[in-house]
Protein backbone atom coordinates (compact mmCIF):
# COMPACT_ATOMS: atom_id res chain seq x y z
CA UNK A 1 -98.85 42.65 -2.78
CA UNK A 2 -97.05 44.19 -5.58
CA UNK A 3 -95.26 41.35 -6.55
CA UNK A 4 -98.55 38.79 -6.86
CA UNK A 5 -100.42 41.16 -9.39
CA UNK A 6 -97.04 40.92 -11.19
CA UNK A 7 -96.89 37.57 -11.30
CA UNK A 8 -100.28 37.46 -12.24
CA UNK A 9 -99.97 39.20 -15.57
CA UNK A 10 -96.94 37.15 -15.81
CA UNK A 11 -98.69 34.36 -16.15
CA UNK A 12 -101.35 35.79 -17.82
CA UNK A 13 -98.48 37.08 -21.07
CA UNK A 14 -97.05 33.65 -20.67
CA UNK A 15 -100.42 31.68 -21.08
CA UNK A 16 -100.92 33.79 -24.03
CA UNK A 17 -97.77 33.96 -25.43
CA UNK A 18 -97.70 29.75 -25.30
CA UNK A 19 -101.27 29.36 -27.44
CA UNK A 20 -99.86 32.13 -29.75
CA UNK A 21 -96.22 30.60 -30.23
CA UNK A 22 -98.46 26.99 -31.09
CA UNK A 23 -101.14 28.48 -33.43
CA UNK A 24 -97.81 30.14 -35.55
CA UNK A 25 -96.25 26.49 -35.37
CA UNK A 26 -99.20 25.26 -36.91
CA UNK A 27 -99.68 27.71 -39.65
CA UNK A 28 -96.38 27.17 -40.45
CA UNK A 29 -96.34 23.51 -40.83
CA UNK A 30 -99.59 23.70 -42.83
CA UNK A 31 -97.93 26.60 -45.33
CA UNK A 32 -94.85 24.03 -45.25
CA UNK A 33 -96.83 20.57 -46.34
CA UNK A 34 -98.82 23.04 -49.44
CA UNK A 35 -101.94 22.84 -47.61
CA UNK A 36 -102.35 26.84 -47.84
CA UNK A 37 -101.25 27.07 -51.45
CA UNK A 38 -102.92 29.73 -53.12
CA UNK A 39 -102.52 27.32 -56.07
CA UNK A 40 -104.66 24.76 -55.24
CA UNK A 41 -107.19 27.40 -55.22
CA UNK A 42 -106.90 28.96 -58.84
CA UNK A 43 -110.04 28.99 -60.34
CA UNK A 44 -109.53 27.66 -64.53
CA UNK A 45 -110.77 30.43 -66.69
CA UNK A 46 -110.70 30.81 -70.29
CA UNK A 47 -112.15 34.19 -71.98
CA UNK A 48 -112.14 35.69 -75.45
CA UNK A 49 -113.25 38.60 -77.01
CA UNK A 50 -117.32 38.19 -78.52
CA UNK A 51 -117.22 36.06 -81.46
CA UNK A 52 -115.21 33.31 -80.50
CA UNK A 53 -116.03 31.30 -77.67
CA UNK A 54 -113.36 29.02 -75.42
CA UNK A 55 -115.78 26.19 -75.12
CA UNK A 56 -112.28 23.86 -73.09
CA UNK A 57 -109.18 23.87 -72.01
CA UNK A 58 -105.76 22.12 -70.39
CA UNK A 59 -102.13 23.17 -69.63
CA UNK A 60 -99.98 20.26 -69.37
CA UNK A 61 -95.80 20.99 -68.83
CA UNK A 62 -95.37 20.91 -72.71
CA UNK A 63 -99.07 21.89 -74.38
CA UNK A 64 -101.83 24.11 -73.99
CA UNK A 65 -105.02 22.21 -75.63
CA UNK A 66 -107.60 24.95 -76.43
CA UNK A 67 -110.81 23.94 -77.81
CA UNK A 68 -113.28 27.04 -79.24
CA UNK A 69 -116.76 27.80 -81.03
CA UNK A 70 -117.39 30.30 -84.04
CA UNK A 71 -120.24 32.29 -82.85
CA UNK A 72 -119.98 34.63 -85.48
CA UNK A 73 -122.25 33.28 -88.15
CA UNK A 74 -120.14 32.39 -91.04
CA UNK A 75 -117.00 30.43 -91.61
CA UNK A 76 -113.75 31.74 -90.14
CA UNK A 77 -110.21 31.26 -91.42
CA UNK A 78 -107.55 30.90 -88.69
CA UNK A 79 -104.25 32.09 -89.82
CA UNK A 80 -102.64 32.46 -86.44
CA UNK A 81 -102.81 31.21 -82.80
CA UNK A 82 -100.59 32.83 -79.99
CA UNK A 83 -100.22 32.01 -76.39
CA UNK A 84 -97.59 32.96 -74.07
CA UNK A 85 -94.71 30.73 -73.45
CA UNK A 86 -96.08 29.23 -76.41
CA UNK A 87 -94.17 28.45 -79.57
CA UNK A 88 -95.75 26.38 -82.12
CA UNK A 89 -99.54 24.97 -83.17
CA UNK A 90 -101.39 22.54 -85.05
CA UNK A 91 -104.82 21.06 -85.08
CA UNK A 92 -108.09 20.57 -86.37
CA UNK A 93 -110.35 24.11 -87.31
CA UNK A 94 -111.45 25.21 -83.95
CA UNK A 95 -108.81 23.74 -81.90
CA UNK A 96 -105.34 24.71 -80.45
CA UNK A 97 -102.84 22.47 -79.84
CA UNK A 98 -99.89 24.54 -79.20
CA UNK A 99 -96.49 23.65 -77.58
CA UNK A 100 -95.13 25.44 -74.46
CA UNK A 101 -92.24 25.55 -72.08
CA UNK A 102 -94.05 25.49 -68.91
CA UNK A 103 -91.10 25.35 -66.60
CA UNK A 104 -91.44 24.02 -63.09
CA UNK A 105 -94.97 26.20 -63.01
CA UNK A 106 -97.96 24.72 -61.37
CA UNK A 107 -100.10 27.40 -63.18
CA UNK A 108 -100.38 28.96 -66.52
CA UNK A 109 -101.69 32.42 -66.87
CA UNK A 110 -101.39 33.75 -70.15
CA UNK A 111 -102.86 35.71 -72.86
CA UNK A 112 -103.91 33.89 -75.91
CA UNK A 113 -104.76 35.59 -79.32
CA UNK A 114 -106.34 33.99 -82.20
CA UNK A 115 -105.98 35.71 -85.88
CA UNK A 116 -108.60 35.36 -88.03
CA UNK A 117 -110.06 35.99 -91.73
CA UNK A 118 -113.56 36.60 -92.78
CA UNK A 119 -114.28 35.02 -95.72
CA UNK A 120 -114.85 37.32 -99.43
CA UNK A 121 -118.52 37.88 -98.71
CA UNK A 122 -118.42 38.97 -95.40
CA UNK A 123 -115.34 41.54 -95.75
CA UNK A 124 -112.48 39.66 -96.16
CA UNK A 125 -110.96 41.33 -93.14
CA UNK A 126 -108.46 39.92 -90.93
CA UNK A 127 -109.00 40.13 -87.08
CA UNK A 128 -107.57 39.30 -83.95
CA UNK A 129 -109.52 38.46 -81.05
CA UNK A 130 -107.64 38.56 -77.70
CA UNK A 131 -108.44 36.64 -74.26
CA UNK A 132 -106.92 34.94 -71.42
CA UNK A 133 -106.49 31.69 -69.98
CA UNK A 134 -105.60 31.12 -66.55
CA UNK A 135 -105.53 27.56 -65.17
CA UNK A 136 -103.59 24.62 -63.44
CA UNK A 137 -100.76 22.86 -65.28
CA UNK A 138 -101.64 19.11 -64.73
């Protein structure tokens, strides 16, 4: 008697044990082939501070294209543009073209500053306004 409700739970640990062992398998395969990569699932974001808006966006392995709006009111001058990993720019008013040294990456996550001047009647100030872009390398 003793030794049939032991072989029952036997059985019962085995059964369970088998479907467990399989459902690990198959996690791990789908983990393996990039099917759970957190990647994939990166939403692209681009913020700045009020004032200047980041209307687009791309990461490529040797660029980061960043397109933007003056929502100030009057005419800006931009003196600077900084992005991590980033080491040059050029470009029309408004947009970023800078080159980076995205190595091997499959994301960029960085933050991005642009440096500004007001023009004479409006202060004359310079400013920086700081954000973050976080997005897919394509």
């Amino acid at each position: 008697m003793v030794n049939r409700k032991s072989q029952a739970a036997l059985e019962f640990l085995m059964t369970y044990g088998w479907a467990i062992l399989v459902v690990l398998v198959a996690v791990g395969a789908l983990a393996y082939f990039g099917v759970l990569s957190p990647d994939k699932f990166l939403p692209a974001k681009c913020t700045l501070q009020a004032g200047i808006g980041c209307i687009d966006h791309k990461a490529t392995g040797a660029a980061l294209n960043v397109v933007m709006r003056n929502s100030l009111g009057y005419d800006l001058t931009i003196t600077d543009l900084k992005a991590a990993q980033c080491t040059a720019q050029t470009g029309q008013p408004y947009t970023a073209n800078m080159v980076c040294v995205n190595t091997g990456s499959s994301k960029y996550n960085g933050q991005f500053n642009v440096t500004y001047t007001t023009p004479a009647d409006a202060g004359g100030l310079a400013h920086t306004n700081v954000g973050q872009i976080t997005t897919r390398v394509e």
